[in-house]
Protein backbone atom coordinates (compact mmCIF):
# COMPACT_ATOMS: atom_id res chain seq x y z
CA UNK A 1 0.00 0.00 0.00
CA UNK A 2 1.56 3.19 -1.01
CA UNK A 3 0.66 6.46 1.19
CA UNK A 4 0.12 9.49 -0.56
CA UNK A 5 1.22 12.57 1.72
CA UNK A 6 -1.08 15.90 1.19
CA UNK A 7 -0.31 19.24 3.50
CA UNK A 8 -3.35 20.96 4.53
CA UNK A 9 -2.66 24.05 6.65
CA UNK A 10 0.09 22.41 9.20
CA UNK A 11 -2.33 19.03 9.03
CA UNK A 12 -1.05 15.83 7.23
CA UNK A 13 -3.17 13.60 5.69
CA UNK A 14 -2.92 10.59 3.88
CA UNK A 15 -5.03 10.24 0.31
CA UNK A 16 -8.13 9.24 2.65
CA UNK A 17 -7.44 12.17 4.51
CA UNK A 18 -7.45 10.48 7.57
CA UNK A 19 -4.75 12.29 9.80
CA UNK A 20 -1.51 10.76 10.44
CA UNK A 21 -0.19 13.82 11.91
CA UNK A 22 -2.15 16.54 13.71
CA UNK A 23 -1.61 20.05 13.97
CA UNK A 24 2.12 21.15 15.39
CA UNK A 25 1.20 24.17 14.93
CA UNK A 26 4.49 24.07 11.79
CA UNK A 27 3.89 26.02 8.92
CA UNK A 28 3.13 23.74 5.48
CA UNK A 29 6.76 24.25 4.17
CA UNK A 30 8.47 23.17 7.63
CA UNK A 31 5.80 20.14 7.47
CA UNK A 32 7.17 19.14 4.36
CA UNK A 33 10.97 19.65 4.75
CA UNK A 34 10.49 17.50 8.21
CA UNK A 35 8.56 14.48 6.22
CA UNK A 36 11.53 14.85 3.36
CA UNK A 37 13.96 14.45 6.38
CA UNK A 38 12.06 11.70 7.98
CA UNK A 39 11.47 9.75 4.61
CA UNK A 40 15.22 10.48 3.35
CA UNK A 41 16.43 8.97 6.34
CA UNK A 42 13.87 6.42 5.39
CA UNK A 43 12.18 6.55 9.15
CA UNK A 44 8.33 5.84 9.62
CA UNK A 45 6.71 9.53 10.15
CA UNK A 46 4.99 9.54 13.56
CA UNK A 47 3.28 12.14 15.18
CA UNK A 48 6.17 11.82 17.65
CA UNK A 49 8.87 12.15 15.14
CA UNK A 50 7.49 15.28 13.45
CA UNK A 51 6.97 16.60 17.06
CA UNK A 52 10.43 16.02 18.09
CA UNK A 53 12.64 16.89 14.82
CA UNK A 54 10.10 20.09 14.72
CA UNK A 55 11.74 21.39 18.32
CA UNK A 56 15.12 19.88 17.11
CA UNK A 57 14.93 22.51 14.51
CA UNK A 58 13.70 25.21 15.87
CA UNK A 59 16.18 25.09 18.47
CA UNK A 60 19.50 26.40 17.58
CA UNK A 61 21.30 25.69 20.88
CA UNK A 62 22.17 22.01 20.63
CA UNK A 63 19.50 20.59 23.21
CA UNK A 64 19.48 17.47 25.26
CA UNK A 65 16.82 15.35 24.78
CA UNK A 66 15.14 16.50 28.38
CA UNK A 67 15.50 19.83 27.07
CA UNK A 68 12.95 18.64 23.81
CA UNK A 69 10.89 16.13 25.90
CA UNK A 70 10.40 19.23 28.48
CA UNK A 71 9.43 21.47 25.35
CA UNK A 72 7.01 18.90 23.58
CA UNK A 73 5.37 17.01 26.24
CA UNK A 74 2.92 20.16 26.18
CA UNK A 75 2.30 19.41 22.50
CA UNK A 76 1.86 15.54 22.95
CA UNK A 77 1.34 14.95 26.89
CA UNK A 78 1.55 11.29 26.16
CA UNK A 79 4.95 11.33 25.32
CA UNK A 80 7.81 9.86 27.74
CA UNK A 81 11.25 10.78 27.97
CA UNK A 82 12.43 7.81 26.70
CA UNK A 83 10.57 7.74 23.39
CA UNK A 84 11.90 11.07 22.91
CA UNK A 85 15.67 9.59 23.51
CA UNK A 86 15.36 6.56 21.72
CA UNK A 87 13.85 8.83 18.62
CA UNK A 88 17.03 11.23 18.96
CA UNK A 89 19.37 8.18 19.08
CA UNK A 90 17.73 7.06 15.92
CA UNK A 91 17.67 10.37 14.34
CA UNK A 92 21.74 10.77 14.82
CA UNK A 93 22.24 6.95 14.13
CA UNK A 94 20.51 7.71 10.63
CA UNK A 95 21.57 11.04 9.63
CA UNK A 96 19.01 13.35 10.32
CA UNK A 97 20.44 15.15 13.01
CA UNK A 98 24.23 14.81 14.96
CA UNK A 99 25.30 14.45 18.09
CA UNK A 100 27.38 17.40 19.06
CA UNK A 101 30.66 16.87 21.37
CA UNK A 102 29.77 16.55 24.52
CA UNK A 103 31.57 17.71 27.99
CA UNK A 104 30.97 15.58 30.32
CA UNK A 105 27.05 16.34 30.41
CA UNK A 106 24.10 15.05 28.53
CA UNK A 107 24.51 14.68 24.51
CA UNK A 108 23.40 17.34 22.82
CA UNK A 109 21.32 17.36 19.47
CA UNK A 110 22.57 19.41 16.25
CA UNK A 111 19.80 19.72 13.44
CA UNK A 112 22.59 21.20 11.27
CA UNK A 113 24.34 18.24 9.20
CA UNK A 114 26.30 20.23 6.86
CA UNK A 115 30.20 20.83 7.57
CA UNK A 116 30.61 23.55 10.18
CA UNK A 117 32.31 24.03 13.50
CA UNK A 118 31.83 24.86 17.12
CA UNK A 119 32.78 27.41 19.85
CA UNK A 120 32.01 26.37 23.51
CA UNK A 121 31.40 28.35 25.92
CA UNK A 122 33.31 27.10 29.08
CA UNK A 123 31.01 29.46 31.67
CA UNK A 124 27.65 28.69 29.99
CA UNK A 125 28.11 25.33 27.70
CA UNK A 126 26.40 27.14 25.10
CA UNK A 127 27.35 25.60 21.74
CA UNK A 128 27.66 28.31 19.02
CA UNK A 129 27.82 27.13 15.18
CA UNK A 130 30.20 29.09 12.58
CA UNK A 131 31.43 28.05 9.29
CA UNK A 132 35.24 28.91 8.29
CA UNK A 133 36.53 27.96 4.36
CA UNK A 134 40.00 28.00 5.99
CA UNK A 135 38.98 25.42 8.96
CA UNK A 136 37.55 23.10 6.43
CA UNK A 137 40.41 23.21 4.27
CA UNK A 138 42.90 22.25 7.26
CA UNK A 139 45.27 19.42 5.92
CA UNK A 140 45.02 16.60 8.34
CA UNK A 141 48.49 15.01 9.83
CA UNK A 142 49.74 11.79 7.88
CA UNK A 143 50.00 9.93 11.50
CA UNK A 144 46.32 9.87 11.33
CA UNK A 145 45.32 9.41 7.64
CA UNK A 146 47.68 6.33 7.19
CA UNK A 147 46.42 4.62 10.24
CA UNK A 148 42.41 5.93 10.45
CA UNK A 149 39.77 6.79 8.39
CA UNK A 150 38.80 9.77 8.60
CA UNK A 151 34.85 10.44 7.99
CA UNK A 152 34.91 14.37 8.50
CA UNK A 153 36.25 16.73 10.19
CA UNK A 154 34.84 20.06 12.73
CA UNK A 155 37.53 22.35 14.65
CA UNK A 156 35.32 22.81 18.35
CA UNK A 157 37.12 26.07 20.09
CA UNK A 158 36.76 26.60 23.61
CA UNK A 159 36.17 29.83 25.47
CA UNK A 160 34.26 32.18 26.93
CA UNK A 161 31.04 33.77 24.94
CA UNK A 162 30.19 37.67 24.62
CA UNK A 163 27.66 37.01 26.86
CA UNK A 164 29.73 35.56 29.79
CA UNK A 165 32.50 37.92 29.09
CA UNK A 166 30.24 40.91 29.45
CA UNK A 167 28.33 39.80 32.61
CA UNK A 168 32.80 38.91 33.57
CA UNK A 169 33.70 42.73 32.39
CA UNK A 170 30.36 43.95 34.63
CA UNK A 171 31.84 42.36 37.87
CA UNK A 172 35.53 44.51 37.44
């Protein structure tokens, strides 16, 4: 049985228009690029799933997953912390989202797939995201490239944000 997926104002519906996904209050266009995610990554597309990739994306500061569970469980009160994990394990494990480096904490959740790089805040943990041509380009040492395999590559700086450091300069 093939499922034909139709948007109707942030509802999806399959040909019957029965819903398979109710209102997450996403626009049409964000509906459809999370299905394309979920279907490219060739995962079933659950009410859950749409749910928690939908946070995932809107949220630009690497969350854990109790930071999404404590975000959606308004939208889906049903939900339990562990479906929300085990949906964010599945999502890194098949592409759709990474797992940004962690410090010791919880993981933390990057929507962002394409090459870039990280600065970490060392007050706040906040992850920041910046691309940098010359980063990308850095030409890796031959100690590791004859013995590994490399399967990419991100330069994660360490520091102190311009948030921190002005609430820092405040206190002198």
């Amino acid at each position: 049985m093939r499922i034909i997926i139709k948007y109707t104002n942030s509802f999806l519906t399959n040909k019957n228009h029965s819903y398979i996904v109710i209102g997450m209050g996403y626009s049409s266009s964000k509906m459809k690029i999370i299905v394309q995610k979920l279907k490219k990554a060739k995962l079933k597309i659950t009410p859950q799933r749409v749910a928690i990739l939908g946070e995932l994306t809107d949220n630009h500061d690497h969350p854990t997953a109790d930071a999404i569970y404590q975000k959606i469980k308004h939208k889906l009160p049903n939900i339990s912390f562990d479906t929300v994990n085990r949906t964010l394990i599945a999502f890194a494990q098949s592409g759709v989202v990474k797992i940004a480096e962690g410090k010791g904490g919880a993981k933390r959740y990057d929507p962002k797939t394409e090459p870039h790089h990280h600065f970490h805040c060392v007050k706040c943990n906040r992850i920041i995201d910046f691309t940098n041509k010359e980063y990308d380009r850095i030409k890796l040492p031959e100690s590791i490239t004859n013995k590994h395999q490399v399967l990419g590559q991100k330069i994660v700086l360490d520091g102190i944000c311009q948030d921190c450091k002005k609430v820092n300069n405040s206190r002198k």
